[in-house]
C-alpha atoms as a PDB file:
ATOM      1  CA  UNK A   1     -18.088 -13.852 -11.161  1.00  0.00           C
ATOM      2  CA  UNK A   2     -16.871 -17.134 -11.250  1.00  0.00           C
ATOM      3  CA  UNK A   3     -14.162 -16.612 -13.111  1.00  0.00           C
ATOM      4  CA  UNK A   4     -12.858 -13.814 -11.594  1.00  0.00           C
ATOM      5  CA  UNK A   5     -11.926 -16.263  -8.739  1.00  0.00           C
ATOM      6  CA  UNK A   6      -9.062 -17.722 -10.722  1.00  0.00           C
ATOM      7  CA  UNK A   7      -7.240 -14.748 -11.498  1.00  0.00           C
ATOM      8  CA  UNK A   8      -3.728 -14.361  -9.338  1.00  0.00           C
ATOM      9  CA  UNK A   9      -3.484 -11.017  -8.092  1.00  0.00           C
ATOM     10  CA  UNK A  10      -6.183  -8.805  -7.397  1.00  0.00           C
ATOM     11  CA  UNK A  11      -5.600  -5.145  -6.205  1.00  0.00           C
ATOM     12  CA  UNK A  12      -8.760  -3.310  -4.362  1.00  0.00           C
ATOM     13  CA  UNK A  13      -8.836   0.304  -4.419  1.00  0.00           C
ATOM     14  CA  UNK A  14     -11.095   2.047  -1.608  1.00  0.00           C
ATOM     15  CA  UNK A  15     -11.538   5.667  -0.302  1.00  0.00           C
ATOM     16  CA  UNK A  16     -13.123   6.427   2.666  1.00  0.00           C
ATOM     17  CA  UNK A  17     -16.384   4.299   3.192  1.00  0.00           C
ATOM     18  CA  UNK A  18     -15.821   2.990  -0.398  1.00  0.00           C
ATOM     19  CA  UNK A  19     -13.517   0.499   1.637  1.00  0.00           C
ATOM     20  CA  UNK A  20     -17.052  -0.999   3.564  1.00  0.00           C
ATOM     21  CA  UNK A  21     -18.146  -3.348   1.225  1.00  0.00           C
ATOM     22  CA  UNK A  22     -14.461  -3.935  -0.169  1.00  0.00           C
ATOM     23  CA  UNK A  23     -14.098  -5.758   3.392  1.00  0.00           C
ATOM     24  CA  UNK A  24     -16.658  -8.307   2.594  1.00  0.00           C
ATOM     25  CA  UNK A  25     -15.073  -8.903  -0.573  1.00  0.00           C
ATOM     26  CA  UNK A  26     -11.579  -9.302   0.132  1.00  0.00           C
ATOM     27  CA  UNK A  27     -12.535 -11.908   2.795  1.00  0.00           C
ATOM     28  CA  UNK A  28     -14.530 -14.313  -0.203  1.00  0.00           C
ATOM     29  CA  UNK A  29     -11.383 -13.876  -1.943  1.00  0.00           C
ATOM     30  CA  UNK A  30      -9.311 -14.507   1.535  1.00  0.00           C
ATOM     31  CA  UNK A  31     -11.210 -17.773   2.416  1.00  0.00           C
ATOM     32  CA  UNK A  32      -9.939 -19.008  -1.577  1.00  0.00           C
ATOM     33  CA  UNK A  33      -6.160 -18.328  -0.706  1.00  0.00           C
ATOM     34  CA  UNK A  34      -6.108 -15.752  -3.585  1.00  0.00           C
ATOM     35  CA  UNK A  35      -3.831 -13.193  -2.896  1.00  0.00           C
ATOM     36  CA  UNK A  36      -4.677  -9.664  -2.301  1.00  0.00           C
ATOM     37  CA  UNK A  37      -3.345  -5.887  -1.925  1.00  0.00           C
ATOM     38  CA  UNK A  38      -5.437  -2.855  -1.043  1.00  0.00           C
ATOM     39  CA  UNK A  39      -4.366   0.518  -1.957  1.00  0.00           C
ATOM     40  CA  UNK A  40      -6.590   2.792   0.471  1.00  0.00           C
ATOM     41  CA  UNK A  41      -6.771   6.621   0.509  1.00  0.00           C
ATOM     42  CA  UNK A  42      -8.312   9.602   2.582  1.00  0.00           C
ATOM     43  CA  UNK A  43      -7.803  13.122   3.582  1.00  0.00           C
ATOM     44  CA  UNK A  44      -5.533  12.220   6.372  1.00  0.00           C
ATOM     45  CA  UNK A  45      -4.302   9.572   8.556  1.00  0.00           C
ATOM     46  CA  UNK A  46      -7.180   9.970  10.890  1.00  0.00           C
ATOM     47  CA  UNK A  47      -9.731   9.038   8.200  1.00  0.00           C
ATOM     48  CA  UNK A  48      -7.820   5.148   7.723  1.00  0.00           C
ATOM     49  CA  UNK A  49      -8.668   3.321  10.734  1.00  0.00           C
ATOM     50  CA  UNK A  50      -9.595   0.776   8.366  1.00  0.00           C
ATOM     51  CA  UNK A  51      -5.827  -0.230   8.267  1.00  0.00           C
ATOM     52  CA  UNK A  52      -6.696  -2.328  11.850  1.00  0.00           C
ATOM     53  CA  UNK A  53      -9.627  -4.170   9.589  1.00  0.00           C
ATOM     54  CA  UNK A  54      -7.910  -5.164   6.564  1.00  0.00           C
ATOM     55  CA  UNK A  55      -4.386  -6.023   7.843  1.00  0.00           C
ATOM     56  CA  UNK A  56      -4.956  -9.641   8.484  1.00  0.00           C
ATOM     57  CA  UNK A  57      -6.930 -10.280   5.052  1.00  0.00           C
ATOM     58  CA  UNK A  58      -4.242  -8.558   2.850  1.00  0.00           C
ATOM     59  CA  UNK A  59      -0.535  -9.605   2.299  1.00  0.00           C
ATOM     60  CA  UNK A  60       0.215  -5.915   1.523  1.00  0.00           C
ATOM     61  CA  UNK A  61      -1.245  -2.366   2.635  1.00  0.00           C
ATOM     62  CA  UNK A  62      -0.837   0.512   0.321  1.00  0.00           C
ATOM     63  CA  UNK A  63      -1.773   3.865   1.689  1.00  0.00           C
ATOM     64  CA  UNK A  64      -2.365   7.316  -0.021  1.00  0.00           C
ATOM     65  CA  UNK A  65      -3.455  10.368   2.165  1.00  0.00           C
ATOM     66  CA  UNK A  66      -4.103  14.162   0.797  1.00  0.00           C
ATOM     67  CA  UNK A  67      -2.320  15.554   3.297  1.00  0.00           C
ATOM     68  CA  UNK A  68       0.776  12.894   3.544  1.00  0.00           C
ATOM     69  CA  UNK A  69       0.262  11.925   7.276  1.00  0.00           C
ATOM     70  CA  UNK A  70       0.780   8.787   6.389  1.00  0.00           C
ATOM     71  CA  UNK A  71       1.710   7.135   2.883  1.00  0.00           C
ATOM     72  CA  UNK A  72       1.988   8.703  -0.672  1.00  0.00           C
ATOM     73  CA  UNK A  73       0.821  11.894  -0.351  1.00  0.00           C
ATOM     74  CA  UNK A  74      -2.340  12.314  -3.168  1.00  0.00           C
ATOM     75  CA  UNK A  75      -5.103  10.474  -3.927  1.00  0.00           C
ATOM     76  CA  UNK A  76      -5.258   6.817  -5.045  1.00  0.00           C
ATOM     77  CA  UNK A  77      -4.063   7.935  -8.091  1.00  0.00           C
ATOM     78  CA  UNK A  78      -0.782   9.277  -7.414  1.00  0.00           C
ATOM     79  CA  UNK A  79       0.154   5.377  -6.617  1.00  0.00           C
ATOM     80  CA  UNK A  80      -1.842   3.482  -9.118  1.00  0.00           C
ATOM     81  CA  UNK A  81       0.186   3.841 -11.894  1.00  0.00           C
ATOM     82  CA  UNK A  82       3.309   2.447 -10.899  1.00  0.00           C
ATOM     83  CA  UNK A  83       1.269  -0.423  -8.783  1.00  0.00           C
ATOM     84  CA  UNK A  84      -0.310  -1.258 -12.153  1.00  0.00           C
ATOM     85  CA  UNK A  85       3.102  -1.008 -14.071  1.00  0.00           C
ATOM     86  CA  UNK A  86       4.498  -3.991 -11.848  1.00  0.00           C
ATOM     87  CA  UNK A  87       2.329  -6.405 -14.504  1.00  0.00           C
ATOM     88  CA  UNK A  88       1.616  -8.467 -11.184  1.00  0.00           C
ATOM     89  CA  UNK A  89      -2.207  -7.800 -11.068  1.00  0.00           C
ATOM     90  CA  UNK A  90      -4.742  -9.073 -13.184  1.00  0.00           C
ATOM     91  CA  UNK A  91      -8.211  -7.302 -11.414  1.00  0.00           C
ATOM     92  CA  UNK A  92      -8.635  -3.808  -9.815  1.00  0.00           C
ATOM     93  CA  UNK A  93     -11.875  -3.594  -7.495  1.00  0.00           C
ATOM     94  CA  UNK A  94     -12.759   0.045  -6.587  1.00  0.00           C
ATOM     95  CA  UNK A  95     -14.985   1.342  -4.647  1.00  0.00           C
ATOM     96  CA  UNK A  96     -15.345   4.818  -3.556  1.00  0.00           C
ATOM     97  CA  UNK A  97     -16.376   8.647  -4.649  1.00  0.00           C
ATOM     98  CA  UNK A  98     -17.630   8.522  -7.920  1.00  0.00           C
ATOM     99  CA  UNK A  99     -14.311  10.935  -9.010  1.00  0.00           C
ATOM    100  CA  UNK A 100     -11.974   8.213  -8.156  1.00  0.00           C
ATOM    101  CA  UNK A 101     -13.904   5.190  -9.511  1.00  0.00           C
ATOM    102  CA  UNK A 102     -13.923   6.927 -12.949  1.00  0.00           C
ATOM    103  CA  UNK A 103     -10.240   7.685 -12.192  1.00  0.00           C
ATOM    104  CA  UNK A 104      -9.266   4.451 -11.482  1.00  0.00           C
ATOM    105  CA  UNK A 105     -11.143   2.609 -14.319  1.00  0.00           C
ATOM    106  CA  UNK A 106      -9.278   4.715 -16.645  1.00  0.00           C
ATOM    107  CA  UNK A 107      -6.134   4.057 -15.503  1.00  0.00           C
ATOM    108  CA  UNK A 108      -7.218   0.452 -15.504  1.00  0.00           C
ATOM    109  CA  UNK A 109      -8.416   0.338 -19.138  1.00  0.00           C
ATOM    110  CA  UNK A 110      -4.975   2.912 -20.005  1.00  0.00           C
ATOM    111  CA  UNK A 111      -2.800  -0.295 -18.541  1.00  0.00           C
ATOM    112  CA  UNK A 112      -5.608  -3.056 -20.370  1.00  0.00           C
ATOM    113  CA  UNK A 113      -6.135  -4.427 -16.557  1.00  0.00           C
ATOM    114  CA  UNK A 114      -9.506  -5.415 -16.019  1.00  0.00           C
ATOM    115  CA  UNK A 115     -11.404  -2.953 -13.552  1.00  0.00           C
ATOM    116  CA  UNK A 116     -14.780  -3.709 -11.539  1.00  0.00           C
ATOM    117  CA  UNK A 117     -16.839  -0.522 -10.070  1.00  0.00           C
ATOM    118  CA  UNK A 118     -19.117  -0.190  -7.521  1.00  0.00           C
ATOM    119  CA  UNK A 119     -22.376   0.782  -8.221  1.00  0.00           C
ATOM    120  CA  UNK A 120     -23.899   1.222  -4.835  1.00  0.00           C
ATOM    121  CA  UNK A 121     -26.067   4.210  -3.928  1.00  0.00           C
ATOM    122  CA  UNK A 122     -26.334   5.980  -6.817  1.00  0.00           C
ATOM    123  CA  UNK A 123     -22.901   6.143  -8.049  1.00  0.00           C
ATOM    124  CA  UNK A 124     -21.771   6.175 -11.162  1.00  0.00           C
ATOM    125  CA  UNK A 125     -25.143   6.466 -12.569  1.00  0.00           C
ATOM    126  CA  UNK A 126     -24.859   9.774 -12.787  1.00  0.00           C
ATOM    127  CA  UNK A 127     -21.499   9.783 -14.924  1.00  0.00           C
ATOM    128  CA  UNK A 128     -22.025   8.182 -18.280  1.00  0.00           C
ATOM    129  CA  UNK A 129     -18.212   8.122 -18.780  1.00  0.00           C
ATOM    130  CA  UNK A 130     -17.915   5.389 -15.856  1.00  0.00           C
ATOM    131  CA  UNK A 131     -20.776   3.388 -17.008  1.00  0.00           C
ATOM    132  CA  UNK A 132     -19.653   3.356 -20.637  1.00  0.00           C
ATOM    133  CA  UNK A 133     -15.989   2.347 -19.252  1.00  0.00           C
ATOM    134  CA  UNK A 134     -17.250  -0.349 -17.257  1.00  0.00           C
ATOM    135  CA  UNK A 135     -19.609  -1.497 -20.120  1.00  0.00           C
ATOM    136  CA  UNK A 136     -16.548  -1.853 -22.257  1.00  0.00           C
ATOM    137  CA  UNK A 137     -14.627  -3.729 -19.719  1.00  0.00           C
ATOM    138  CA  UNK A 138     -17.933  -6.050 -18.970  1.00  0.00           C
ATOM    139  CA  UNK A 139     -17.371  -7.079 -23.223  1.00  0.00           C
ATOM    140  CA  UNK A 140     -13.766  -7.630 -23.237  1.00  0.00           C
ATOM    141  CA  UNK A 141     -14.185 -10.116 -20.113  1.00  0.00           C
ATOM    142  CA  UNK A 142     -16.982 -11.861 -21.847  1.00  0.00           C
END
């Protein structure tokens, strides 16, 4: 872990209580002056009252819904892409349904940007594809 502190940009992905224990996180990172943007996502604009928690750890909010009350309209996904394509970030933390993690590691490995999953509950332990992904990113950090 330590040297995931000196990266420059980190970007944390979260949707709906995958953004929890992103919190906790992004305030280690906070307390190092490293920089940081969420991208957060839910069904609709009632579902992201975690805007209120995370505005005064992250220099920049970016906000998907399903239903386009507020933000993109689409899943995390519909932004990543073009978030990733701005070169400016150098770790993606996700945490979330396992759908989107394995989503969002692809993309990740797709753009050759270093991608850490969350493995609480039970998560991606049932998908092998996530766990092999994040094995393969675990050997290129190394």
């Amino acid at each position: 872990m330590a040297s995931l502190w000196r990266l420059n940009v980190h970007c944390w992905l979260g949707g709906g209580l995958g953004l929890a224990p992103l919190l906790y996180l992004a305030e280690g990172f906070c307390a190092q002056n490293k920089p940081i943007e969420i991208l957060m996502g839910g069904r609709s604009e009632e579902e992201l009252f975690w805007t209120d928690l995370y505005e005064d750890i992250c220099q920049i909010i970016h906000i998907t819904t399903d239903d386009g009350s507020c933000g993109v309209q689409g899943t995390v996904i519909a932004l990543l892409p073009q978030l990733l394509d701005s070169g400016k970030y150098d770790c993606v933390y996700v945490c979330g349904p396992v759908p989107m993690m394995k989503a969002v590691a692809e993309v990740a490995a797709e753009k050759n940007i270093k991608c850490q999953v969350s493995f609480g509950k039970v998560y991606g332990l049932r998908s092998w594809r996530l766990l092999v992904l994040f094995v393969q990113w675990y050997r290129q950090a190394a």
